[in-house]
Protein backbone atom coordinates (compact mmCIF):
# COMPACT_ATOMS: atom_id res chain seq x y z
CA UNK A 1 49.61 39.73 205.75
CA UNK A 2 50.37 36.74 203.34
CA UNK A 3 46.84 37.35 202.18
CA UNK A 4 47.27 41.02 201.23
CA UNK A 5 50.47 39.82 199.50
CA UNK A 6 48.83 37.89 197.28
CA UNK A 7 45.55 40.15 196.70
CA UNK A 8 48.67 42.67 195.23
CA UNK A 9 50.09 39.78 192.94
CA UNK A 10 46.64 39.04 191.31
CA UNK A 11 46.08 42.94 190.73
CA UNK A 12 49.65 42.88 189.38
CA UNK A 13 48.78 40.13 186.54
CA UNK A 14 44.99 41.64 186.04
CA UNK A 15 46.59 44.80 185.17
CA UNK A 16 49.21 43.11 182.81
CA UNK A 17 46.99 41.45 180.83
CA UNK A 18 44.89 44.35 180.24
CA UNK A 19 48.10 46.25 179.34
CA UNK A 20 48.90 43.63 176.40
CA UNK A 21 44.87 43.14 175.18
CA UNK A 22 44.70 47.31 175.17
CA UNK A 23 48.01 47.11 172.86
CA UNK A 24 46.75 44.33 170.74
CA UNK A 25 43.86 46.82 170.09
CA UNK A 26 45.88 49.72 169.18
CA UNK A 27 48.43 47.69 167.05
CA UNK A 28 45.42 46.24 164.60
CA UNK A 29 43.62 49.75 164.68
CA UNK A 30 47.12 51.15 163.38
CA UNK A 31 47.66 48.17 160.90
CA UNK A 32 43.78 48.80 159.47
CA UNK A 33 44.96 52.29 158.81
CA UNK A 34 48.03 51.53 157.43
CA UNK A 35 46.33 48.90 154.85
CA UNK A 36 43.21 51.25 154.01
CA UNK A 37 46.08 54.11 153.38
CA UNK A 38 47.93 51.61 150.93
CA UNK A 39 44.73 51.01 148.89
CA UNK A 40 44.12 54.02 148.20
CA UNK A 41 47.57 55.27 147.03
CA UNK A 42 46.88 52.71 144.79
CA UNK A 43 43.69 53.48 143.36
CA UNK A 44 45.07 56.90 143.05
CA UNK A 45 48.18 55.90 141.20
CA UNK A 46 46.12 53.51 138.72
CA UNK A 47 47.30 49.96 140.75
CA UNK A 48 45.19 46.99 142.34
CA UNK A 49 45.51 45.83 145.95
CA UNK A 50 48.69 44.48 145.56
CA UNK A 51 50.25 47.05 143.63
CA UNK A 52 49.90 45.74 140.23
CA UNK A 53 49.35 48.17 137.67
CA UNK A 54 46.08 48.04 136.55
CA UNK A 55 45.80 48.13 132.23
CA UNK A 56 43.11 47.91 129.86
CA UNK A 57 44.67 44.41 128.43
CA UNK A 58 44.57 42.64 132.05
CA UNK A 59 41.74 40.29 131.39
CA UNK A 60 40.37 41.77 134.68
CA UNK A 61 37.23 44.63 134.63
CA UNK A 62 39.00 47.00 137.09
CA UNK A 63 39.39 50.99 137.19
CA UNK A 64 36.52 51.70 136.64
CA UNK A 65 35.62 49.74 133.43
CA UNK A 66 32.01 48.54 131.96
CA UNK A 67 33.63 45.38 131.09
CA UNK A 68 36.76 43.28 131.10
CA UNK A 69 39.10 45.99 129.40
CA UNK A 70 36.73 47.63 127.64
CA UNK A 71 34.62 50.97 128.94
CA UNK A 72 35.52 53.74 131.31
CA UNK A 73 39.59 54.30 130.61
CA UNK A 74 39.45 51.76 128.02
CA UNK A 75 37.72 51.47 123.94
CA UNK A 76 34.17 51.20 124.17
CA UNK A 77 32.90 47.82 124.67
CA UNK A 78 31.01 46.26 121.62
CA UNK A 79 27.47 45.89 121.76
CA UNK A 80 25.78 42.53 121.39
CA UNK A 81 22.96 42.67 118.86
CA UNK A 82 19.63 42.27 120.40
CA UNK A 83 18.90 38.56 119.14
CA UNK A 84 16.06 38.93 116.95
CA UNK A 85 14.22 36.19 114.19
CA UNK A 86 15.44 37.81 111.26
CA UNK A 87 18.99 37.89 111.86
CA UNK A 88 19.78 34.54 110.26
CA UNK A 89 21.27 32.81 113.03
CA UNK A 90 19.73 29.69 115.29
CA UNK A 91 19.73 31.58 118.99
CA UNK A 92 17.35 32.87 121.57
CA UNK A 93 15.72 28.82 122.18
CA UNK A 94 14.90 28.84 117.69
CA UNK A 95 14.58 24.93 116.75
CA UNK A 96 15.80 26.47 113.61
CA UNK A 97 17.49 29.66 112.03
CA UNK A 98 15.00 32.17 112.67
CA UNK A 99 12.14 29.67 112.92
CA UNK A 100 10.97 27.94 116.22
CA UNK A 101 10.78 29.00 119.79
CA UNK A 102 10.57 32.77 119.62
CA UNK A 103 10.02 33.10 115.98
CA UNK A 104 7.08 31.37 113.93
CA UNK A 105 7.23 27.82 113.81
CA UNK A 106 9.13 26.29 111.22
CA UNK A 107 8.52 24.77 108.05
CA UNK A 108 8.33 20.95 108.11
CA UNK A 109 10.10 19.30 105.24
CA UNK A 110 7.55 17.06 103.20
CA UNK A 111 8.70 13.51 102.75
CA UNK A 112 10.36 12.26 99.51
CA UNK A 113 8.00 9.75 97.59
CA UNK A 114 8.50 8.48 94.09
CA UNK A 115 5.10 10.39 93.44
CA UNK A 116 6.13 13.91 94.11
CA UNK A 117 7.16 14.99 91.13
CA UNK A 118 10.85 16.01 92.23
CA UNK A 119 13.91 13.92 91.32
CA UNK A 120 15.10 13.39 95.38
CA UNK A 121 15.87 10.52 97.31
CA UNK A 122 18.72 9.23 95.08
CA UNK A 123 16.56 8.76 92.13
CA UNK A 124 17.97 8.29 88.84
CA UNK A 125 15.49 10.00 87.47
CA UNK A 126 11.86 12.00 88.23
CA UNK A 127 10.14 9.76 90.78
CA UNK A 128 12.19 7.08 88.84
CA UNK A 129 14.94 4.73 89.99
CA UNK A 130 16.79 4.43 93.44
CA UNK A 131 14.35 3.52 95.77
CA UNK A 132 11.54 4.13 92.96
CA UNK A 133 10.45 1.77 90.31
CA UNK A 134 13.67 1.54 87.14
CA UNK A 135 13.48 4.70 85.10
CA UNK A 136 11.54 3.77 81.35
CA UNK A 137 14.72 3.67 78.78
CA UNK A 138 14.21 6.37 75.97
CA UNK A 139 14.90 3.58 72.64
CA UNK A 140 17.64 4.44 70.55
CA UNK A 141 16.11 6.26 67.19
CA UNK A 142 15.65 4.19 64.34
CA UNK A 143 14.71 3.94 60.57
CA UNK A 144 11.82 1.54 61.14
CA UNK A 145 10.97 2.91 64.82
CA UNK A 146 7.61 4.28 62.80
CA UNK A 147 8.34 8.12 64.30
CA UNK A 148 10.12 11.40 62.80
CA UNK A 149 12.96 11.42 65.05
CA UNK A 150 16.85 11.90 64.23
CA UNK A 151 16.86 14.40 61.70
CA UNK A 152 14.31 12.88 59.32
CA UNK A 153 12.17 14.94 56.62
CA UNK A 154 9.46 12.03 57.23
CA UNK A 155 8.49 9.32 59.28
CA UNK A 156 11.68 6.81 58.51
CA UNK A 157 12.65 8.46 55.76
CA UNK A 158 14.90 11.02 55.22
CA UNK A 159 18.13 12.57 56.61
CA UNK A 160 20.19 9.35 57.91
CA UNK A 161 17.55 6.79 56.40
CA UNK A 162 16.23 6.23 52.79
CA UNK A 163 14.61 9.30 50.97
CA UNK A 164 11.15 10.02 51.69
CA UNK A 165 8.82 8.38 49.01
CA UNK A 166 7.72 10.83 46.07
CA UNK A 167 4.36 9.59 44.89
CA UNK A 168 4.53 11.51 41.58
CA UNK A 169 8.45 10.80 40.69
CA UNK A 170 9.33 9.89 37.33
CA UNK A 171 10.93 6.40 37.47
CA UNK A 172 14.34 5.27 35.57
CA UNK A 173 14.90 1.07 35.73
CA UNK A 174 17.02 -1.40 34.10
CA UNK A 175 15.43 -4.42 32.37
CA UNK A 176 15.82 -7.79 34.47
CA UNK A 177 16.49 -9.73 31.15
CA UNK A 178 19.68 -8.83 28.87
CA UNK A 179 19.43 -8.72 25.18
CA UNK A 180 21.68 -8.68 22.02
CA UNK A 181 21.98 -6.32 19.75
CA UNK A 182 18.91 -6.84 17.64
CA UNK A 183 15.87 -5.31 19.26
CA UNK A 184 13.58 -6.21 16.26
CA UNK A 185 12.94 -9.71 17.47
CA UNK A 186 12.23 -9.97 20.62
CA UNK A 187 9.42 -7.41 20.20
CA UNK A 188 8.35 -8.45 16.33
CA UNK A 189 9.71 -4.66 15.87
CA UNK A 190 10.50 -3.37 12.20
CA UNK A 191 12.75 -0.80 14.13
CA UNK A 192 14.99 -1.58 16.11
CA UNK A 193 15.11 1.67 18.19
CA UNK A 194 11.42 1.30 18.26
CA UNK A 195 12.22 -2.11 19.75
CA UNK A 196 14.10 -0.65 22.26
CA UNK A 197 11.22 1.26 23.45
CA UNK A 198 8.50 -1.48 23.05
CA UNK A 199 10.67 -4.04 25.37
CA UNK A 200 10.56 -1.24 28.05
CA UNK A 201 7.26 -1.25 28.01
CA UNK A 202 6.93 -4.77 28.29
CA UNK A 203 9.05 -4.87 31.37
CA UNK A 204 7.27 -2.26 32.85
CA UNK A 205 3.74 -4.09 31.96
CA UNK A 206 5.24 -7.39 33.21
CA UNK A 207 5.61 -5.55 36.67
CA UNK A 208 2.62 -4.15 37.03
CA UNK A 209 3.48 -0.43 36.64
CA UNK A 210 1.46 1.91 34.71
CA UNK A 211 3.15 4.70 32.72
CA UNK A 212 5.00 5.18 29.45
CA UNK A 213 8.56 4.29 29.30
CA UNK A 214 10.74 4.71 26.86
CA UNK A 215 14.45 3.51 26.18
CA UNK A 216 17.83 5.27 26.28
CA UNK A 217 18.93 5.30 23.03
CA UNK A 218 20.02 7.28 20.19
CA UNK A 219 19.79 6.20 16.15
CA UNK A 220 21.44 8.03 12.98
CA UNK A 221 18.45 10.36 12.76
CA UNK A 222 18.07 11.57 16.26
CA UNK A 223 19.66 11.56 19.52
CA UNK A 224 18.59 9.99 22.87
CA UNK A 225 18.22 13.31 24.30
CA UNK A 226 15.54 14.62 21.20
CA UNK A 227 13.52 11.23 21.68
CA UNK A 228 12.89 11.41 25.26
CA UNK A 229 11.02 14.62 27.10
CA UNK A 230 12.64 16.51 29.66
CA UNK A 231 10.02 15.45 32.69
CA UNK A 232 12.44 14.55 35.24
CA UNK A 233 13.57 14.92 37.97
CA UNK A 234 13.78 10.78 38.01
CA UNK A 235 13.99 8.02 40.78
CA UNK A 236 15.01 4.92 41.46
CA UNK A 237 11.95 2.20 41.19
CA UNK A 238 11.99 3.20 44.92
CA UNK A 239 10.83 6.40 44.19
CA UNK A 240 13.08 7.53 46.61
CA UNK A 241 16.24 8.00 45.41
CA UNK A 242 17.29 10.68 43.20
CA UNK A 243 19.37 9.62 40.11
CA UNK A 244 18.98 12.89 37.35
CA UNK A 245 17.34 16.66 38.06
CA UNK A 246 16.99 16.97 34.14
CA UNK A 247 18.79 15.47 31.32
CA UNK A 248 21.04 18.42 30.98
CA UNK A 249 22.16 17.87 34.28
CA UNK A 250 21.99 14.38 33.70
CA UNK A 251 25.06 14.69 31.27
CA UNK A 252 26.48 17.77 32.67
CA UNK A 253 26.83 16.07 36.47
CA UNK A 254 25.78 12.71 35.47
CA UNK A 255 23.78 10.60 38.10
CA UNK A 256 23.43 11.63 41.59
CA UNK A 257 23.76 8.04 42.85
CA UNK A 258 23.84 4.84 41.78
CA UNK A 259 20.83 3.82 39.07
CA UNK A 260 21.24 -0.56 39.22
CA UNK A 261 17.53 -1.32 39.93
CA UNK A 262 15.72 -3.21 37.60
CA UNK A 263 11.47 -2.96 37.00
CA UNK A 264 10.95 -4.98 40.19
CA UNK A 265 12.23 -2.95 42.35
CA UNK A 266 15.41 -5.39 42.82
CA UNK A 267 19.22 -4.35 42.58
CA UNK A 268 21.30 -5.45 39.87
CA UNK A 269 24.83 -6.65 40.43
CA UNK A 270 26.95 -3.47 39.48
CA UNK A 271 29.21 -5.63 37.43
CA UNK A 272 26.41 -6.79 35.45
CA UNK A 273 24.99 -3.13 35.26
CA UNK A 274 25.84 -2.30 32.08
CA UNK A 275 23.08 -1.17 29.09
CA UNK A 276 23.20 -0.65 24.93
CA UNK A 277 23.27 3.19 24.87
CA UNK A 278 24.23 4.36 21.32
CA UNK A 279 24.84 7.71 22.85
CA UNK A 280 27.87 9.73 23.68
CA UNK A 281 28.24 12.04 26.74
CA UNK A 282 26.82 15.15 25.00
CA UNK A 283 23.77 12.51 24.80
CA UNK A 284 24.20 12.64 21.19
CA UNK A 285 24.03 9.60 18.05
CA UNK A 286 27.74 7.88 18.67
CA UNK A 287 27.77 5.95 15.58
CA UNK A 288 28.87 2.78 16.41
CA UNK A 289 25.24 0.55 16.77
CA UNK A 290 24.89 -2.43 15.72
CA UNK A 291 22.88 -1.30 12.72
CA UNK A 292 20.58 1.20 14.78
CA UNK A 293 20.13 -1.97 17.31
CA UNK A 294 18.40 -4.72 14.02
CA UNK A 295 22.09 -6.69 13.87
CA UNK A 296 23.46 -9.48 16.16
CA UNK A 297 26.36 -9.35 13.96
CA UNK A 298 29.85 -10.75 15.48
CA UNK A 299 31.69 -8.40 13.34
CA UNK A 300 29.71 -5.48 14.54
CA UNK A 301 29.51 -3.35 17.63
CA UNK A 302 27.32 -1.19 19.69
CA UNK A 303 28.18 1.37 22.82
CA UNK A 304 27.03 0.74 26.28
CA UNK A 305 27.16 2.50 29.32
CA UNK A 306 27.29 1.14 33.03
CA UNK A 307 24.93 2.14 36.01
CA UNK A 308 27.60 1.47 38.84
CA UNK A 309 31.45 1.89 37.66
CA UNK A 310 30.53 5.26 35.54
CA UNK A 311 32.84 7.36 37.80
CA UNK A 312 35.89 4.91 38.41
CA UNK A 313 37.12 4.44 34.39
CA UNK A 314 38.91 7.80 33.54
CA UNK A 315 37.56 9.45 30.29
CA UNK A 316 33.86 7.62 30.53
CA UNK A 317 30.69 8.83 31.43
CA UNK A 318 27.43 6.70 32.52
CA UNK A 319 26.65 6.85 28.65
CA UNK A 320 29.39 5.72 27.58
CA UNK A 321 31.47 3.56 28.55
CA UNK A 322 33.23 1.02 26.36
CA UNK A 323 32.10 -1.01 23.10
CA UNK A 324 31.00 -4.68 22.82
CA UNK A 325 30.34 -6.85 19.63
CA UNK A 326 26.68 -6.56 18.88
CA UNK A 327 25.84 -10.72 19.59
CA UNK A 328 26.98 -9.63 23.42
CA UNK A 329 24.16 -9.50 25.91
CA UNK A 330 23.35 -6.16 28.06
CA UNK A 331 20.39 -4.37 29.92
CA UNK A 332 18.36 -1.45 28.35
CA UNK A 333 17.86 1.52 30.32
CA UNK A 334 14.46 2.76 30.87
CA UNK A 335 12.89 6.20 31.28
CA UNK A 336 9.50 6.95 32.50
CA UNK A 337 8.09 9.94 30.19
């Protein structure tokens, strides 16, 4: 009997526990449902699983999208170029843009030398300087640099140096040794404008220089500029330096520079430039001279001019300058004819 009693206990608890597993079973079945329902009311009414609404700015690829918000509901996504080796950009493995890897190799750079022709390397100059021998300095132009450089007609000569040489230029000088008024003597001259003319050409012999030179003077009979031929232009001893075009520009301009050079070639001090002239500045007989240059009178006078301070005493011309008692020393000017 007490046996039987507990044989009914045991089937009691057996069937209680299946009671509570079978309702376990039928309460998760029924919560499955439930969930499954949920989700899709919310697929249906545009939400995720926990009821968020679902938006094409989201950062998350959901309703049906091709991408994270873009595609399906949303703009189109934007298409990636296909990665190619023209597209000038260093991608798809290149070792370079568009070179290397996938694309042809690419070009190695040559190294910098001071031979290659190509001012590189921190060079100062082609191949020159920097890490290269010093770069050759170009010499600053000069007059005696033997080369036509700096605006020069000739080699040294011209533009900012001395005129170029003119081989076949008439030739004007000043004689190195003064004399008085009487140009008889020192010649053994029964003229004394013939004197004049004879002591030129002694300078001029004296010096070596071949040619016929005649002086700058005028007499009572006949003017300076009816003695002398118009064969100008004429030079300096130099032969370089212009002084007159012609004598009518000679007395219409006067001299284009400076004429203080005696036969040798040597300048004369231009306060000790002054000559016997005789001649006004229409190059005409002036009257006052010292007997036609025969007299080293006290009491008489002769006209000079000046080869230097022509143009800085108003009312005077190279020609004529000032007067000077005839026993007075000055040059005699000298024209090649």
């Amino acid at each position: 009997m007490k046996k039987k009693k507990l044989f009914q206990i045991y089937l009691i608890l057996l069937c209680g526990l299946s009671i509570m597993a079978c309702g376990d079973d039928i309460s998760s079945g029924s919560q499955e449902d439930d969930k499954s329902q949920i989700d899709e009311n919310n697929t249906a009414n545009g939400k995720d699983d926990v009821g968020n609404t679902e938006t094409c700015d989201d950062d998350t690829q959901n309703q049906d999208e091709e991408g994270v918000d873009c595609g399906g509901p949303c703009d189109a996504c934007e298409t990636v170029p296909e990665p190619t080796c023209t597209d000038d950009i260093q991608n798809q493995g290149e070792e370079g843009t568009d070179c290397g890897g996938p694309c042809d190799a690419c070009e190695t750079m040559p190294v910098q030398t001071c031979t290659d022709g190509i001012q590189n390397q921190a060079e100062t100059g082609v191949d020159c300087g920097g890490p290269c021998d010093a770069c050759e300095t170009t010499p600053v132009p000069t007059c005696t640099d033997g080369l036509q450089n700096q605006g020069e007609e000739g080699v040294d000569c011209g533009g900012p140096c001395l005129g170029c040489i003119v081989p076949d230029a008439k030739r004007i000088f000043l004689t190195s040794q003064k004399y008085d008024g009487n140009f008889r003597t020192p010649v053994d001259s029964d003229d004394g404008i013939l004197g004049g003319d004879n002591i030129c050409a002694k300078h001029a012999r004296l010096a070596g220089i071949e040619g016929n030179f005649m002086a700058w003077l005028s007499a009572e009979d006949v003017d300076a500029t009816e003695r002398l031929l118009e064969v100008g232009p004429w030079y300096k001893m130099d032969q370089r330096t212009l002084i007159f075009e012609s004598l009518e520009l000679a007395l219409w301009n006067g001299p284009e520079a400076p004429f203080n050079m005696d036969e040798n070639g040597e300048e004369v001090h231009p306060a000790d430039s002054a000559f016997w002239s005789n001649t006004d500045s229409d190059g005409n007989y002036f009257g006052i001279n010292c007997s036609n240059f025969s007299s080293a009178g006290l009491v008489e006078e002769g006209l000079k001019g000046a080869s230097y301070y022509y143009d800085s005493i108003p009312g005077t011309t190279w020609t004529e300058t000032t007067t000077q008692p005839c026993n007075y020393e000055s040059r005699i000017l000298c024209f090649e004819q």
